[in-house]
N, C-alpha and C. Protein backbone atom coordinates (compact mmCIF):
# COMPACT_ATOMS: atom_id res chain seq x y z
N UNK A 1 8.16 -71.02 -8.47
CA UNK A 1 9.53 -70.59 -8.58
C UNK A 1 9.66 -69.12 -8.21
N UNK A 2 8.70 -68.29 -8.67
CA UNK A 2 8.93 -66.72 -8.82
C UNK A 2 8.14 -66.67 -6.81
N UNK A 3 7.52 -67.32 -5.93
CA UNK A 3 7.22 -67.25 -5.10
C UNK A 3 8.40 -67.54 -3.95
N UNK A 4 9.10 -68.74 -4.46
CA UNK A 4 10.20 -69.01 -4.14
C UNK A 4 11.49 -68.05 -3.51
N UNK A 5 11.84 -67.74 -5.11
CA UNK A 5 13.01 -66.59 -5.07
C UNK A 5 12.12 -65.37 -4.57
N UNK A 6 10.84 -64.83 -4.22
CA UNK A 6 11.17 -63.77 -3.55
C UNK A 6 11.03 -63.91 -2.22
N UNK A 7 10.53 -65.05 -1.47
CA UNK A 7 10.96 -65.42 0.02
C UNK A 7 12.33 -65.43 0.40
N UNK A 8 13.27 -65.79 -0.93
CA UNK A 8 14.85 -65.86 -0.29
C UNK A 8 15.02 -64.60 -0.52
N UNK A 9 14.80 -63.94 -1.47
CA UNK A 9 15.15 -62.38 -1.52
C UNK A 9 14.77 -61.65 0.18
N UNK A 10 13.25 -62.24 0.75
CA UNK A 10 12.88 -61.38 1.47
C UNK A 10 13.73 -61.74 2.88
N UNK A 11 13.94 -63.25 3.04
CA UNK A 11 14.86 -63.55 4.19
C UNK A 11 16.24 -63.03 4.22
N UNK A 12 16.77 -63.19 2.97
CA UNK A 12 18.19 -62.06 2.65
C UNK A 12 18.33 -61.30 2.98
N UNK A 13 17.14 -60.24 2.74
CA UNK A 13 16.97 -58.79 2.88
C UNK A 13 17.01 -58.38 4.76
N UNK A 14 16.37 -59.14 5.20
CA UNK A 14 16.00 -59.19 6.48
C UNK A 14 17.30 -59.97 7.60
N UNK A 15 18.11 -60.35 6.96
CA UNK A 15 19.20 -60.72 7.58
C UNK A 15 20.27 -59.90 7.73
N UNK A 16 21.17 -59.08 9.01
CA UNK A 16 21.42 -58.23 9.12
C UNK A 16 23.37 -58.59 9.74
N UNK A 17 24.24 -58.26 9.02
CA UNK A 17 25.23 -58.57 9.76
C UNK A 17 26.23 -57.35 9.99
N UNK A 18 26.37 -57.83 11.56
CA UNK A 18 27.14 -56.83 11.89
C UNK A 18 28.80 -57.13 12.42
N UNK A 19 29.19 -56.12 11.80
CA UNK A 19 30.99 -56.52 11.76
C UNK A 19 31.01 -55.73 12.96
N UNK A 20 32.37 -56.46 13.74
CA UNK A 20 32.79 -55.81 14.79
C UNK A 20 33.42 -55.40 14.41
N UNK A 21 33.29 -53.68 14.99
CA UNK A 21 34.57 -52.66 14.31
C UNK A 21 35.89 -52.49 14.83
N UNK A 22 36.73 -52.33 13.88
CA UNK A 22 38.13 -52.03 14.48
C UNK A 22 38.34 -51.10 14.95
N UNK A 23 38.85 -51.28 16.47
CA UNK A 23 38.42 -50.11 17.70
C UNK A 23 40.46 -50.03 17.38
N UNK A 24 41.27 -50.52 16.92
CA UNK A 24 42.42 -49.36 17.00
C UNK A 24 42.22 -48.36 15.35
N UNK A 25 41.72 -48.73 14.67
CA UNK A 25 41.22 -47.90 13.25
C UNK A 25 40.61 -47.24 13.95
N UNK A 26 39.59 -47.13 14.88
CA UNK A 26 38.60 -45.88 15.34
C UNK A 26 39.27 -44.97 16.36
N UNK A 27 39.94 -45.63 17.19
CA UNK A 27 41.04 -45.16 18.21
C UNK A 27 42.16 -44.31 17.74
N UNK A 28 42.72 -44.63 16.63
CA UNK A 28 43.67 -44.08 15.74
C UNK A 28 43.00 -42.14 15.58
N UNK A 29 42.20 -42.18 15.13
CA UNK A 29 41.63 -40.78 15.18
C UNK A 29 41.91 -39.51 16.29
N UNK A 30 42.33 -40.80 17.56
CA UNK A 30 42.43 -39.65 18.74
C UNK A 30 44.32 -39.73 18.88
N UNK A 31 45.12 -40.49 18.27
CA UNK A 31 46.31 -40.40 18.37
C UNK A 31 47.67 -39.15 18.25
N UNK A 32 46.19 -38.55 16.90
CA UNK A 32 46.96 -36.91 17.11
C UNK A 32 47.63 -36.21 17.85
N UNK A 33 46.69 -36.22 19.03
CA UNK A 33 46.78 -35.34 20.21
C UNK A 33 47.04 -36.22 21.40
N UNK A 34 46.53 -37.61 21.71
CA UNK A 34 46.57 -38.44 22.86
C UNK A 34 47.22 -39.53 22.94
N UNK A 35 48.04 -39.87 21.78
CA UNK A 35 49.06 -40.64 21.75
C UNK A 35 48.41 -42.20 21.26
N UNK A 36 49.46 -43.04 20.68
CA UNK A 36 48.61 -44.05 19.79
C UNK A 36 48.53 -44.85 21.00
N UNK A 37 47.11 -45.33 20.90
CA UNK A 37 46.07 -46.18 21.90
C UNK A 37 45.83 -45.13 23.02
N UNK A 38 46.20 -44.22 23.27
CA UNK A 38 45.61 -43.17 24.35
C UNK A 38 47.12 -42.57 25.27
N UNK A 39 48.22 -43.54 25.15
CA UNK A 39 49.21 -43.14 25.38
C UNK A 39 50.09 -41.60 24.85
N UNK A 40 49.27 -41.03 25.82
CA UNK A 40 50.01 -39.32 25.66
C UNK A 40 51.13 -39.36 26.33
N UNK A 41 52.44 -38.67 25.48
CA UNK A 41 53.89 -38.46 25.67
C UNK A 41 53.69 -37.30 26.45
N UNK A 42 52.76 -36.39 25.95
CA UNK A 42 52.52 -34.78 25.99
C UNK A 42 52.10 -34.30 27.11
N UNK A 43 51.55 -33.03 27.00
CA UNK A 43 50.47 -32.17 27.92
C UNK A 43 48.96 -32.66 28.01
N UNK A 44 48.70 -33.56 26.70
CA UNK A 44 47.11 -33.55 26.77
C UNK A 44 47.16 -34.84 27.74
N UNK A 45 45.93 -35.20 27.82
CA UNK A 45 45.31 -36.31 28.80
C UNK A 45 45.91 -37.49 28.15
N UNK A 46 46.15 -38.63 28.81
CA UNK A 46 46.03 -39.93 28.82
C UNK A 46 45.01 -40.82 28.51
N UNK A 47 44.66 -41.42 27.44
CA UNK A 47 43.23 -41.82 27.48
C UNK A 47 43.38 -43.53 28.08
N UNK A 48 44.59 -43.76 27.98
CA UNK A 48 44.71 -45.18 28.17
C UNK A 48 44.64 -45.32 29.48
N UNK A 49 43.54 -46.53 30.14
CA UNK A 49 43.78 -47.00 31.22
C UNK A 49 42.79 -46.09 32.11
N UNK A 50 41.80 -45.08 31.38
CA UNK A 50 40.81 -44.00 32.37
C UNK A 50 39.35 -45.42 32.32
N UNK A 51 39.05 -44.94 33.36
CA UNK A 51 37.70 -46.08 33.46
C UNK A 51 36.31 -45.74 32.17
N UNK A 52 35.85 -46.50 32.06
CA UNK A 52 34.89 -46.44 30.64
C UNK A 52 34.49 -45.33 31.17
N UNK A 53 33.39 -45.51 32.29
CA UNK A 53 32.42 -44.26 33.00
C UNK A 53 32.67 -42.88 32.55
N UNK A 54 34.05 -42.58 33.22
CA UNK A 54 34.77 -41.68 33.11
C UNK A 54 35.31 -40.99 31.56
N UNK A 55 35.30 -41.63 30.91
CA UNK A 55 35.38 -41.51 29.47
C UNK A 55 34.21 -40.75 28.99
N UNK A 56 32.93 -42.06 29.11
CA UNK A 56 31.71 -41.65 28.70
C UNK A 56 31.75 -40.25 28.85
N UNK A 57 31.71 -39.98 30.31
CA UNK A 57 30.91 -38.75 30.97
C UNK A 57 32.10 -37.23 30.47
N UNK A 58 32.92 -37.87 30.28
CA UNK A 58 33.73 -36.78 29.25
C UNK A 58 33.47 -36.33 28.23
N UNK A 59 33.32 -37.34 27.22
CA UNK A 59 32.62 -37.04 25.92
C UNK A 59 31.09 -36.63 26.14
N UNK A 60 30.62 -36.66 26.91
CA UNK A 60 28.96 -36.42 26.56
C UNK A 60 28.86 -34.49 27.35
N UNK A 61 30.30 -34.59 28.16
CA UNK A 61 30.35 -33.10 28.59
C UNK A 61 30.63 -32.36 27.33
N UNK A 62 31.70 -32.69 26.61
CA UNK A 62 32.22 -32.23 25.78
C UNK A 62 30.97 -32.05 24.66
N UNK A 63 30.27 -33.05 24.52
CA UNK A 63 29.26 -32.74 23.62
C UNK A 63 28.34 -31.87 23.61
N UNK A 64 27.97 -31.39 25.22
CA UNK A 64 27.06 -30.71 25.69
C UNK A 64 27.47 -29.45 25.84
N UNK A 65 28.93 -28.99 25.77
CA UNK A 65 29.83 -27.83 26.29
C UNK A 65 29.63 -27.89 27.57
N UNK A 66 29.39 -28.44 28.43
CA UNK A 66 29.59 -28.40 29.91
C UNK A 66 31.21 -28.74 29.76
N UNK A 67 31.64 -28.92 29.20
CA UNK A 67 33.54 -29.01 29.41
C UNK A 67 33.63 -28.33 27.66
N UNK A 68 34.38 -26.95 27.97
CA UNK A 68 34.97 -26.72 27.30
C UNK A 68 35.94 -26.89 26.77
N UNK A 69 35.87 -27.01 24.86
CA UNK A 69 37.41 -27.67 23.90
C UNK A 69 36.78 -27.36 22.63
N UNK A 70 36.57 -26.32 21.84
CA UNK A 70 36.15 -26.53 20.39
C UNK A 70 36.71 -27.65 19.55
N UNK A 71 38.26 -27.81 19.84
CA UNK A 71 38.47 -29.18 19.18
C UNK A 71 37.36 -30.66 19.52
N UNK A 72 37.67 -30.62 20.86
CA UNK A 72 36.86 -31.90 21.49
C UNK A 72 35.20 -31.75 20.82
N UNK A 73 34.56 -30.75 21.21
CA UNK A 73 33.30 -30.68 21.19
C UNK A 73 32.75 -31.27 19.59
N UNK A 74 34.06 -30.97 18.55
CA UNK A 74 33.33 -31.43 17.51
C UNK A 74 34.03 -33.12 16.98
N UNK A 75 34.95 -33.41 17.73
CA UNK A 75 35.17 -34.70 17.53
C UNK A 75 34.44 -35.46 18.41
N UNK A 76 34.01 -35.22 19.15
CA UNK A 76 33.11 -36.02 20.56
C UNK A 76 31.58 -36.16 19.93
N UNK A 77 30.94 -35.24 18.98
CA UNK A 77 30.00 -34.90 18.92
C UNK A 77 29.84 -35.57 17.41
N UNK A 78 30.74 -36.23 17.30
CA UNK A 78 31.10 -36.79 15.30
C UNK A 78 30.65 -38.49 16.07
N UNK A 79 30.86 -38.88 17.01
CA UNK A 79 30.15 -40.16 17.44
C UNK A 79 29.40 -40.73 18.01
N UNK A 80 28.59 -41.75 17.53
CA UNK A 80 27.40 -42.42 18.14
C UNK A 80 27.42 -42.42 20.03
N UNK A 81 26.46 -42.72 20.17
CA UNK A 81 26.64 -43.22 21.91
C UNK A 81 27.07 -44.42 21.86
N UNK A 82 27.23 -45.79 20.75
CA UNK A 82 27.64 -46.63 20.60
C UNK A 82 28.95 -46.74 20.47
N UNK A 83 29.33 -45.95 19.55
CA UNK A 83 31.06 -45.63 19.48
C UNK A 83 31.65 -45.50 20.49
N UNK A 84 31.18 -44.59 21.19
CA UNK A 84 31.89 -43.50 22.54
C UNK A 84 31.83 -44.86 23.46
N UNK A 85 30.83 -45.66 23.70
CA UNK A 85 31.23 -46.76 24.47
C UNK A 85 32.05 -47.69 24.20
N UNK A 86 32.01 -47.67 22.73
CA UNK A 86 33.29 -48.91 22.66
C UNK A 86 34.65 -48.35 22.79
N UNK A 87 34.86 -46.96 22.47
CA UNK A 87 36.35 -46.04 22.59
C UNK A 87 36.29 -46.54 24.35
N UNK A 88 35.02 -46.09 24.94
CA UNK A 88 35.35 -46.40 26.63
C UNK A 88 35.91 -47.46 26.72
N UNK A 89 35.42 -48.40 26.48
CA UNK A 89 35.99 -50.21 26.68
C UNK A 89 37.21 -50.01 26.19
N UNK A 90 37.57 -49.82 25.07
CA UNK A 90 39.18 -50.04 24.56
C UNK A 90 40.14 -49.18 24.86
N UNK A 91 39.82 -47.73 25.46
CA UNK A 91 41.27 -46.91 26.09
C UNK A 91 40.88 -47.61 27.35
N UNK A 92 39.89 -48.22 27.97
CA UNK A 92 40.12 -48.48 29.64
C UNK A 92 40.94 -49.92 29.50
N UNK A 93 41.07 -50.22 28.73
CA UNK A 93 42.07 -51.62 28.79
C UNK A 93 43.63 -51.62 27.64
N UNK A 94 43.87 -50.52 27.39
CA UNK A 94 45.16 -49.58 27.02
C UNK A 94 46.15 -50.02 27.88
């Protein structure tokens, strides 16, 4: 019995689930300034509808200061390389 329950404990443990995240909850963060889903009214950029690539290689400038923005550099730099690709996928289809 006690051999039992700790094989299910150990298969439990070892079973890993991953939620797909809500990319307008994560998207929402950039609405401040770029309008909700990327739709800027304003002066700043448009995020909706820019190609993933192009995204990427924004944020990873911004991360690097090769493109200057103290705002950007520390919101760009607050997400995974995983994130930043899924923000790519979901403003490029905005």
């Amino acid at each position: 019995m006690k051999r039992s329950l700790s094989c299910l404990i150990l298969l439990l443990a070892s079973t890993t689930v991953y939620a797909e995240p809500n990319m307008a909850l994560m998207a929402s963060s950039c609405a401040g300034c770029h309008g909700t889903d990327g739709h800027s009214k304003g002066d700043m950029p448009k995020l909706a509808g820019l190609a993933p690539e192009y995204f990427i290689e924004q944020m990873q400038d911004f991360i690097s200061g090769e493109r200057e923005s103290s705002v950007m550099r520390h919101h760009a730099g607050a997400y995974s390389e995983t994130e930043i690709r899924l923000l790519a996928k979901y403003f490029s289809e905005q």
